[in-house]
Protein backbone atom coordinates (compact mmCIF):
# COMPACT_ATOMS: atom_id res chain seq x y z
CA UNK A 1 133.85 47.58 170.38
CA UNK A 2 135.16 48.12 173.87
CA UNK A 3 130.88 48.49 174.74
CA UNK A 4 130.11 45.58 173.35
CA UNK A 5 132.58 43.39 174.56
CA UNK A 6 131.96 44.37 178.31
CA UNK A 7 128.75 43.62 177.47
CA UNK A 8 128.74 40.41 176.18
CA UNK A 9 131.46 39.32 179.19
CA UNK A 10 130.38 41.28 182.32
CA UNK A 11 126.85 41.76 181.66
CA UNK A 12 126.85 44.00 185.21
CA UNK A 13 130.27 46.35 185.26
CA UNK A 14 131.59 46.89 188.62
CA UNK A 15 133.46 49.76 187.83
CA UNK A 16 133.48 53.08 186.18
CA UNK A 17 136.81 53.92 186.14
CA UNK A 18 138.40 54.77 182.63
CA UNK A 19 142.05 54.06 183.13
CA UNK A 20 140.80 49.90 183.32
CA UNK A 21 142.04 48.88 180.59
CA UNK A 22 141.53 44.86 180.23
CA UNK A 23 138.62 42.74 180.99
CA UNK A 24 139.58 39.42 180.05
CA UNK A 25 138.14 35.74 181.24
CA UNK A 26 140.59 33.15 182.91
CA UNK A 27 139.90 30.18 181.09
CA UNK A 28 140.29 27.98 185.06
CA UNK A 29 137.21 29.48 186.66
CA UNK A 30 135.63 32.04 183.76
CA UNK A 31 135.44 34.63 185.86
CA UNK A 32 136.24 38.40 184.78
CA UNK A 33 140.05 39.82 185.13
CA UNK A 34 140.36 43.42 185.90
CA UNK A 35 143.61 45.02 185.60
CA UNK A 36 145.47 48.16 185.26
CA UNK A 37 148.46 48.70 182.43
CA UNK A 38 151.16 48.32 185.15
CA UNK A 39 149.60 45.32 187.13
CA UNK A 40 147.34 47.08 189.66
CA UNK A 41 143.81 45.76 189.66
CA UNK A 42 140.59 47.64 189.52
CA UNK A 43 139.27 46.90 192.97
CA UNK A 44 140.82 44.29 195.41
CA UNK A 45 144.22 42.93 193.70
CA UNK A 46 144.50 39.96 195.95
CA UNK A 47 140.66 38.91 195.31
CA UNK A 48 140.71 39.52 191.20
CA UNK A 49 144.25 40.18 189.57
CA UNK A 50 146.29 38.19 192.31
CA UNK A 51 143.76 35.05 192.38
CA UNK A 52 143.68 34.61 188.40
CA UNK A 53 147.58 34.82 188.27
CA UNK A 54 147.74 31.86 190.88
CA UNK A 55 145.29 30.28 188.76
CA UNK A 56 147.41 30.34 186.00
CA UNK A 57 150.54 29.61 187.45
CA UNK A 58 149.41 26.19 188.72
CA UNK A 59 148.00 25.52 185.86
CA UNK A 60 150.92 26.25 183.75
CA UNK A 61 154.31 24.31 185.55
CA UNK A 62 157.02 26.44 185.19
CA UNK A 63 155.72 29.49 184.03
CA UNK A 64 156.61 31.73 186.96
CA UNK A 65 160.73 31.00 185.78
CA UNK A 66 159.71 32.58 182.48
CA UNK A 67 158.15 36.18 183.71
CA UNK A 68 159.88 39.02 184.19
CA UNK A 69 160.14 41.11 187.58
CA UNK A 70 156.82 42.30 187.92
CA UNK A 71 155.03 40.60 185.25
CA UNK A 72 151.80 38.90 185.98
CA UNK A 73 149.70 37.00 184.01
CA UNK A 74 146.17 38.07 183.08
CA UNK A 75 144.79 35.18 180.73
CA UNK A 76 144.66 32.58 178.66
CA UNK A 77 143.51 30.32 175.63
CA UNK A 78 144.48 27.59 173.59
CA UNK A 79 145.47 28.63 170.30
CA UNK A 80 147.51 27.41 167.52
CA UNK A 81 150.56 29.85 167.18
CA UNK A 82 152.36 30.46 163.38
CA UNK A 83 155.45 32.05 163.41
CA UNK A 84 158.19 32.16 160.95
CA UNK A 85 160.84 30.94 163.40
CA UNK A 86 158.70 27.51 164.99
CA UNK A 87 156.28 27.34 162.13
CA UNK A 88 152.65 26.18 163.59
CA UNK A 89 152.44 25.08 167.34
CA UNK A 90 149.29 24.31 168.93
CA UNK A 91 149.80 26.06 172.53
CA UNK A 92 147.94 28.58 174.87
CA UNK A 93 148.96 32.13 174.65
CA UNK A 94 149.28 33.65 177.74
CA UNK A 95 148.35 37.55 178.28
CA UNK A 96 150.58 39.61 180.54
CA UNK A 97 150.73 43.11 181.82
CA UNK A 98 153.98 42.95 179.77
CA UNK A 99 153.82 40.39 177.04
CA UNK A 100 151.76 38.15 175.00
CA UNK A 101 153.14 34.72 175.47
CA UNK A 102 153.11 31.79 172.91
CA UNK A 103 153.27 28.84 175.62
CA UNK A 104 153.63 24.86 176.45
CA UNK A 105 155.75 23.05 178.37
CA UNK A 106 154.89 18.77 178.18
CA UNK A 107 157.64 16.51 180.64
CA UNK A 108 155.98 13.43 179.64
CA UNK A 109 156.69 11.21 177.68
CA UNK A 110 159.83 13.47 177.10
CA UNK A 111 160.43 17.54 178.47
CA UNK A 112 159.61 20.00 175.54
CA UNK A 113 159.40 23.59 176.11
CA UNK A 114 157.67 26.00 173.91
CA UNK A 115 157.82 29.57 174.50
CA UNK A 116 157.92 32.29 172.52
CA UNK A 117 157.46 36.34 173.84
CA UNK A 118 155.77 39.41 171.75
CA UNK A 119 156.33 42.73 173.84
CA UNK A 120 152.86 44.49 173.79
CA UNK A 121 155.24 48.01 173.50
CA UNK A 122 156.39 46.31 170.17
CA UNK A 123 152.84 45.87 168.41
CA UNK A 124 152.39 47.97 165.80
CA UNK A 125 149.08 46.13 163.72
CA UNK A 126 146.59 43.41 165.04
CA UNK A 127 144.64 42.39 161.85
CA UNK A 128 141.67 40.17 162.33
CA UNK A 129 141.19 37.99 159.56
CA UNK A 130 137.66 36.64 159.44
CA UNK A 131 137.27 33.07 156.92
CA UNK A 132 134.86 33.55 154.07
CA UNK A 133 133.28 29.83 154.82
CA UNK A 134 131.63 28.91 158.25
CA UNK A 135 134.85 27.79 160.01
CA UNK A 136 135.56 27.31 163.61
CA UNK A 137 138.93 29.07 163.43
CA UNK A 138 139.53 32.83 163.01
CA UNK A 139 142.62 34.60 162.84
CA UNK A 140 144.62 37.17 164.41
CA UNK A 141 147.77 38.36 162.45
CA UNK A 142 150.12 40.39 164.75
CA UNK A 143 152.80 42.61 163.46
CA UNK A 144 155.45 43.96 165.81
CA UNK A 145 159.09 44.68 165.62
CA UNK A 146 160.13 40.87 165.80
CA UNK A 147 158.12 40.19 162.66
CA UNK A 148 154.91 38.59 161.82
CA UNK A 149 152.82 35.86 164.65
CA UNK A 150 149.55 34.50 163.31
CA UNK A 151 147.28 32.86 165.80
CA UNK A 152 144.14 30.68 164.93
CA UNK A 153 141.67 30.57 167.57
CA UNK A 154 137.66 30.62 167.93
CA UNK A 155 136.03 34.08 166.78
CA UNK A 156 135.46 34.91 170.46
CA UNK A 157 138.58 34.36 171.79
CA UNK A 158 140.42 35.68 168.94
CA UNK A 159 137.93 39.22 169.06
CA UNK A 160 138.22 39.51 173.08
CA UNK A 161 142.06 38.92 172.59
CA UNK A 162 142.39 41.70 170.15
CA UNK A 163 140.26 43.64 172.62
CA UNK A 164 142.48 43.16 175.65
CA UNK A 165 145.64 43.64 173.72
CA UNK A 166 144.28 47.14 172.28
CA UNK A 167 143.19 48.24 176.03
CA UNK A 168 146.56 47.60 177.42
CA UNK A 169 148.71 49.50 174.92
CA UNK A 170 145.92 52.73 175.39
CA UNK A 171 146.68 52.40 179.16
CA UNK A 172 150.32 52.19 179.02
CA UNK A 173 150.21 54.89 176.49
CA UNK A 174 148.07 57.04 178.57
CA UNK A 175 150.48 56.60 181.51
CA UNK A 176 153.81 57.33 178.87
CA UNK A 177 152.23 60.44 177.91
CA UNK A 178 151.49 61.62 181.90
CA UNK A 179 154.81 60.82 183.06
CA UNK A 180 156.35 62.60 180.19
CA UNK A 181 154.48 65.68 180.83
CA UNK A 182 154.99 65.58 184.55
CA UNK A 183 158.15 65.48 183.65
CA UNK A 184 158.32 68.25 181.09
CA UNK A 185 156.73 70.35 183.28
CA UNK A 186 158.84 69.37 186.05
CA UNK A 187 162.26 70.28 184.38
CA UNK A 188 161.85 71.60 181.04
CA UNK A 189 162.76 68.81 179.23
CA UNK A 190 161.86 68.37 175.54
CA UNK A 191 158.48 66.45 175.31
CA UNK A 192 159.33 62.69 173.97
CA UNK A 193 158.08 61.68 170.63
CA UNK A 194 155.04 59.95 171.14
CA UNK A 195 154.09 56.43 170.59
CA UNK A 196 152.79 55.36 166.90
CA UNK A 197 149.12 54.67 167.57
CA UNK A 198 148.07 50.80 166.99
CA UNK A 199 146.86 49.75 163.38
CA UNK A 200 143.36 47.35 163.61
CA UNK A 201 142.01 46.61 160.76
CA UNK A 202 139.53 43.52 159.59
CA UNK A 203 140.27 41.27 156.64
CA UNK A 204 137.85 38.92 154.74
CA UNK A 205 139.76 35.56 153.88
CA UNK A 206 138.56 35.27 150.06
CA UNK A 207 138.85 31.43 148.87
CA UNK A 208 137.41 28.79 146.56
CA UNK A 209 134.88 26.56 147.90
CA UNK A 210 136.15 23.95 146.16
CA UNK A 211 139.82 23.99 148.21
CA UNK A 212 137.65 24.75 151.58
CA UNK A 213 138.22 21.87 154.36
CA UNK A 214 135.29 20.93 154.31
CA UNK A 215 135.00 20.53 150.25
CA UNK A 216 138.08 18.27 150.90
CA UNK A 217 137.58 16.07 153.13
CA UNK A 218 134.19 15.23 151.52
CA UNK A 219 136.03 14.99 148.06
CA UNK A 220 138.59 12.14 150.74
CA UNK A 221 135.70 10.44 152.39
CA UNK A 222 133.62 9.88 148.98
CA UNK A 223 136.54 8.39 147.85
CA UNK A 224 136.96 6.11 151.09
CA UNK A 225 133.50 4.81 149.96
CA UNK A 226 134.09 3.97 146.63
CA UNK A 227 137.08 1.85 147.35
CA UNK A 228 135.17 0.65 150.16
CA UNK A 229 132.29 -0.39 147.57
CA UNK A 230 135.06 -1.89 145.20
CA UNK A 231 136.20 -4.09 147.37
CA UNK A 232 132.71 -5.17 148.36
CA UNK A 233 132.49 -5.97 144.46
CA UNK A 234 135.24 -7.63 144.20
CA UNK A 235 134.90 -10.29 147.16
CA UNK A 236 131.20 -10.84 146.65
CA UNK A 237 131.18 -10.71 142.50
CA UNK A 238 135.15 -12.13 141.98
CA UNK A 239 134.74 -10.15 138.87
CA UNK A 240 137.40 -7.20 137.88
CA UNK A 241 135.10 -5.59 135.54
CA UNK A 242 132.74 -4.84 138.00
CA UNK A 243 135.15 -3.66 140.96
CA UNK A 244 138.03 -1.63 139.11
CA UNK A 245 135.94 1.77 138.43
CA UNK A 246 134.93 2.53 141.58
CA UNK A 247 137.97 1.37 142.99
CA UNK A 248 139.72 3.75 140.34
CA UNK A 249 137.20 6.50 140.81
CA UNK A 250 137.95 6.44 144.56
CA UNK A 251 141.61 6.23 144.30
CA UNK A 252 141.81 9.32 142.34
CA UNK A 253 139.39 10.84 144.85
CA UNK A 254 141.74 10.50 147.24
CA UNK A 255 144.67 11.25 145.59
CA UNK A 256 143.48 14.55 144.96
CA UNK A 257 142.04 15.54 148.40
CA UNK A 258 145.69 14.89 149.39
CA UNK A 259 147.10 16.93 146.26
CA UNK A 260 144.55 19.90 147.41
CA UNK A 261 145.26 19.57 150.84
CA UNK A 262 148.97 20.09 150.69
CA UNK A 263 148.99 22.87 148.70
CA UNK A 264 146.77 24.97 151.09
């Protein structure tokens, strides 16, 4: 996995060393991210890690109050973010050396600030969940120690998301595991338990075609057309007769698109 996605976004690696752990595209000027667990970049920080985070920062107003001392911010995409608390929230989610970051902040017509933090120490399980039909939107259900975050997102952002997130918690893991046995060695302390390895896992969304979105809003626009047709009857034919079962055939259509549609 970690092959092919350096592959498909930095066709020519610039570097061979193994503690890099993310590779991940700003979404300003699509150009690659390199970054260390604890914030240092691969090469030049002031040219790579240092640039994108200014990149982000102007693009996002009022992000920079939000991070924490040290934190930087690595990437972005526009997702829609499900949590139990705020429910679904179309936003970007923001990847730092710290956090993943559910974000958007709108001051006109009126302020509204949406923000909501995952610790990447906290994930436990990324499970990608992959639709059964052709849609546009994948999934990505995260399971940490605050509960349960789904985000819906386009297969590749969702995939190099997952990517990025599983990179960072090997470096910082890596690093936990050195200082601890610098340490050990260093004093004789007892050796820390270690860190509960992260769960991925793929999932194959199993539903009817028939209560698919695209079954129902064909189901919603044949019916638009027969009450379209109906009325066409009625105003050029004046009879009832004529106009009433299409009209009633269409209602129904719609009626049921609606029925289907709220209880996905």
């Amino acid at each position: 996995m970690k092959a092919s996605l350096s592959n498909v976004l930095s066709p020519k690696p610039c570097w061979t060393s193994q503690r890099a752990v993310v590779l991940w595209y700003n979404v300003g000027n699509c150009k690659p991210v390199k970054a260390y667990p604890g914030g240092r970049s691969v090469t030049n920080p002031s040219a790579s890690q240092a640039g994108a985070a200014r990149r982000i920062l102007r693009r996002f107003r009022g992000l920079q109050a939000h991070l924490q001392p040290g934190e930087e911010p690595l990437g972005s995409r526009p997702v829609i973010w499900h949590s139990q608390e705020h429910g679904a929230v179309a936003c970007d989610v923001i990847l730092t050396n710290r956090r993943l970051l559910g974000y958007y902040q709108t001051r006109f017509p009126r302020s509204r600030l949406f923000l909501e933090a995952i610790p990447l120490q906290e994930i436990t399980s990324l499970t990608q969940r992959i639709p059964q039909s052709k849609s546009l939107l994948h999934e990505l259900l995260i399971i940490s120690g605050q509960g349960q975050v789904l985000l819906r997102a386009p297969r590749r952002s969702i995939e190099q998301l997952c990517e990025a997130i599983r990179l960072l918690k090997e470096g910082a893991s890596q690093e936990r595991e050195a200082a601890s046995s610098s340490a050990v060695a260093a004093g004789g302390e007892e050796e820390p338990e270690r860190e509960p390895p992260l769960r991925l896992a793929r999932q194959q969304l199993v539903g009817s075609a028939e209560r698919s979105p695209a079954a129902i809003a064909a189901i919603f626009a044949c019916g638009l057309i027969l009450e379209i047709i109906a009325v066409f009857l009625w105003a050029t034919t004046g009879s009832l007769a004529t106009s009433l079962p299409p009209f009633g055939a269409g209602l129904l259509a719609v009626l049921t698109a609606i029925l289907v549609y709220r209880q996905r």
